[in-house]
C-alpha atoms as a PDB file:
ATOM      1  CA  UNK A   1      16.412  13.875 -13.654  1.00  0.00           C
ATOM      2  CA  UNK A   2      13.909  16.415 -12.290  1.00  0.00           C
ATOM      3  CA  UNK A   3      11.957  15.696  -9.545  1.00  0.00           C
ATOM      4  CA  UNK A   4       7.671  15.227  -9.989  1.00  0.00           C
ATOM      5  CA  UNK A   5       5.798  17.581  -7.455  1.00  0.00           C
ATOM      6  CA  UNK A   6       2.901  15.578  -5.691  1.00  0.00           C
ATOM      7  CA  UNK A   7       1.041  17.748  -7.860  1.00  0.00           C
ATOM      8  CA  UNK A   8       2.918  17.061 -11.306  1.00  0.00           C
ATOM      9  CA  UNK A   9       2.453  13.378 -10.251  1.00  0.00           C
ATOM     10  CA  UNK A  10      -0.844  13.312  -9.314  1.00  0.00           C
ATOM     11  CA  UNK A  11      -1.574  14.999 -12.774  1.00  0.00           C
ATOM     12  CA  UNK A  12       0.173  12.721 -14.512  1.00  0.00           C
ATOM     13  CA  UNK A  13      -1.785   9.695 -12.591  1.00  0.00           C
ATOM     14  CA  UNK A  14      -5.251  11.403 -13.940  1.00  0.00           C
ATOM     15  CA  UNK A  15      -4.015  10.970 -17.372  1.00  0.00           C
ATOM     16  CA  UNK A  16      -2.331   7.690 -16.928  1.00  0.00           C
ATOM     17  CA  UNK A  17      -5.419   6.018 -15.611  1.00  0.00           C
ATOM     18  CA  UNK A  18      -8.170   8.350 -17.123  1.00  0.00           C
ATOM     19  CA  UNK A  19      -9.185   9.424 -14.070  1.00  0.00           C
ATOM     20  CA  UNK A  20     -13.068  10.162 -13.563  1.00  0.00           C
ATOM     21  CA  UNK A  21     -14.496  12.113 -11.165  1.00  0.00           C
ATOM     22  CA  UNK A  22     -17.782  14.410 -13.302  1.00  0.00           C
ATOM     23  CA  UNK A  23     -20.825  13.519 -12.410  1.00  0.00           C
ATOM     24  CA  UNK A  24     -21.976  12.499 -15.892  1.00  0.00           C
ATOM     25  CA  UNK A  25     -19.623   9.511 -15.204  1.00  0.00           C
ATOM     26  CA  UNK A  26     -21.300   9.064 -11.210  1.00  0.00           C
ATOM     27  CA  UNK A  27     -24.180   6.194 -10.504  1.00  0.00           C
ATOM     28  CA  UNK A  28     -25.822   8.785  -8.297  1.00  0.00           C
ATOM     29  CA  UNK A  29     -26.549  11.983 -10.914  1.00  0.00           C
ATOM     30  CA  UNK A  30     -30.073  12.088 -12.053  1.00  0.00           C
ATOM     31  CA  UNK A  31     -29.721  12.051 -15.740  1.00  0.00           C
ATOM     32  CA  UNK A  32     -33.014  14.147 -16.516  1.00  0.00           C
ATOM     33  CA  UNK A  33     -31.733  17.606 -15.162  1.00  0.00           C
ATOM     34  CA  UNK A  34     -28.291  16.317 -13.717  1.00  0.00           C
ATOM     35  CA  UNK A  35     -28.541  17.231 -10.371  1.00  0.00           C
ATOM     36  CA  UNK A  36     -27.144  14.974  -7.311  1.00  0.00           C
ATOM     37  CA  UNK A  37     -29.688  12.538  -6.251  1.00  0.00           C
ATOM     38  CA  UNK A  38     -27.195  12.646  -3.063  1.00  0.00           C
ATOM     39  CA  UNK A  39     -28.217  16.448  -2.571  1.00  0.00           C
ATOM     40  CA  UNK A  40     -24.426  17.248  -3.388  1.00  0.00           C
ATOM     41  CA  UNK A  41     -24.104  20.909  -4.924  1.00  0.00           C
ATOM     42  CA  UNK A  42     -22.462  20.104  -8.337  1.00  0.00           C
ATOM     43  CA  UNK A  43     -23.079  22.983 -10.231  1.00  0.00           C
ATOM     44  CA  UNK A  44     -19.496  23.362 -10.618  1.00  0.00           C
ATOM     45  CA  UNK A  45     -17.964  19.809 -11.259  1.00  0.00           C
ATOM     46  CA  UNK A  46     -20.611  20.336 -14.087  1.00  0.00           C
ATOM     47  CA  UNK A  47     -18.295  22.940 -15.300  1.00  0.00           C
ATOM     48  CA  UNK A  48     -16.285  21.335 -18.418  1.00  0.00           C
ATOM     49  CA  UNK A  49     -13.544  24.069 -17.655  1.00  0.00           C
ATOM     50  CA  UNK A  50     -13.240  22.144 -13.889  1.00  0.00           C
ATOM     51  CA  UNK A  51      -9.934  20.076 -13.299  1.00  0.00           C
ATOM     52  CA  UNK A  52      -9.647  17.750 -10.505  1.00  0.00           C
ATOM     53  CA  UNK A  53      -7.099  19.550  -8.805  1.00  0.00           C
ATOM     54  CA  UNK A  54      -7.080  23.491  -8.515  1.00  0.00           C
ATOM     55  CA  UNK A  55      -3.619  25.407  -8.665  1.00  0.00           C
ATOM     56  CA  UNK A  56      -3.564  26.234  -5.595  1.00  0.00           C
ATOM     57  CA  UNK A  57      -3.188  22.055  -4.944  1.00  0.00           C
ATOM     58  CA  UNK A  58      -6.652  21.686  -3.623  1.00  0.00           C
ATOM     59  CA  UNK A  59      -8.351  18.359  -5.028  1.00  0.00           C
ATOM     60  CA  UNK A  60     -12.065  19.243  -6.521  1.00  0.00           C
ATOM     61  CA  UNK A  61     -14.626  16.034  -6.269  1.00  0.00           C
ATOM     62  CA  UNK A  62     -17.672  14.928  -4.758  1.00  0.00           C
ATOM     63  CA  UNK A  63     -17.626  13.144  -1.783  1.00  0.00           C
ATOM     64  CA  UNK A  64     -19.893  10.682  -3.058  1.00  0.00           C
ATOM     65  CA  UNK A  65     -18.766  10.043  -6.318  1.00  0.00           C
ATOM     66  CA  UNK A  66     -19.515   6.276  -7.777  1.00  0.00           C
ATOM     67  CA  UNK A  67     -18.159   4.961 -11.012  1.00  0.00           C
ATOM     68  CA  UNK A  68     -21.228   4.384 -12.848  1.00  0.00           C
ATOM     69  CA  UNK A  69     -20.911   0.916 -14.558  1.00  0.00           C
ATOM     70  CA  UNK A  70     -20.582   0.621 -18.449  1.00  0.00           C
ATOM     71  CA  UNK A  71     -22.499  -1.660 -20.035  1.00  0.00           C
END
């Protein structure tokens, strides 16, 4: 049996647990024009096309990033 890179597994974990980490799912974007009312720069985790790890292994997600609750 093959063995999982750390980055194969860590994809698979993102699936497994539906991992969320766009602001549209964060307590702290402002919902009228979506920017960070932390003053993070999120013009690119708005991207749709942005994965939470690159290729190059580097993890992409706000430092401040907080589950929003569901009601």
């Amino acid at each position: 049996m093959p063995t999982l890179t750390r980055d194969q597994h860590f994809a698979d974990q993102v699936r497994e647990f539906d991992f969320r980490y766009r602001c549209l799912d964060c307590n702290f974007v402002n919902r009228t024009d979506l920017s960070c009312s932390m003053a993070y720069p999120n013009q690119m985790l708005l991207d749709p096309q942005v994965r939470p790890m690159e290729r190059e292994g580097v993890y992409v997600f706000c430092k401040y990033f907080e589950l929003e609750e569901l009601a």
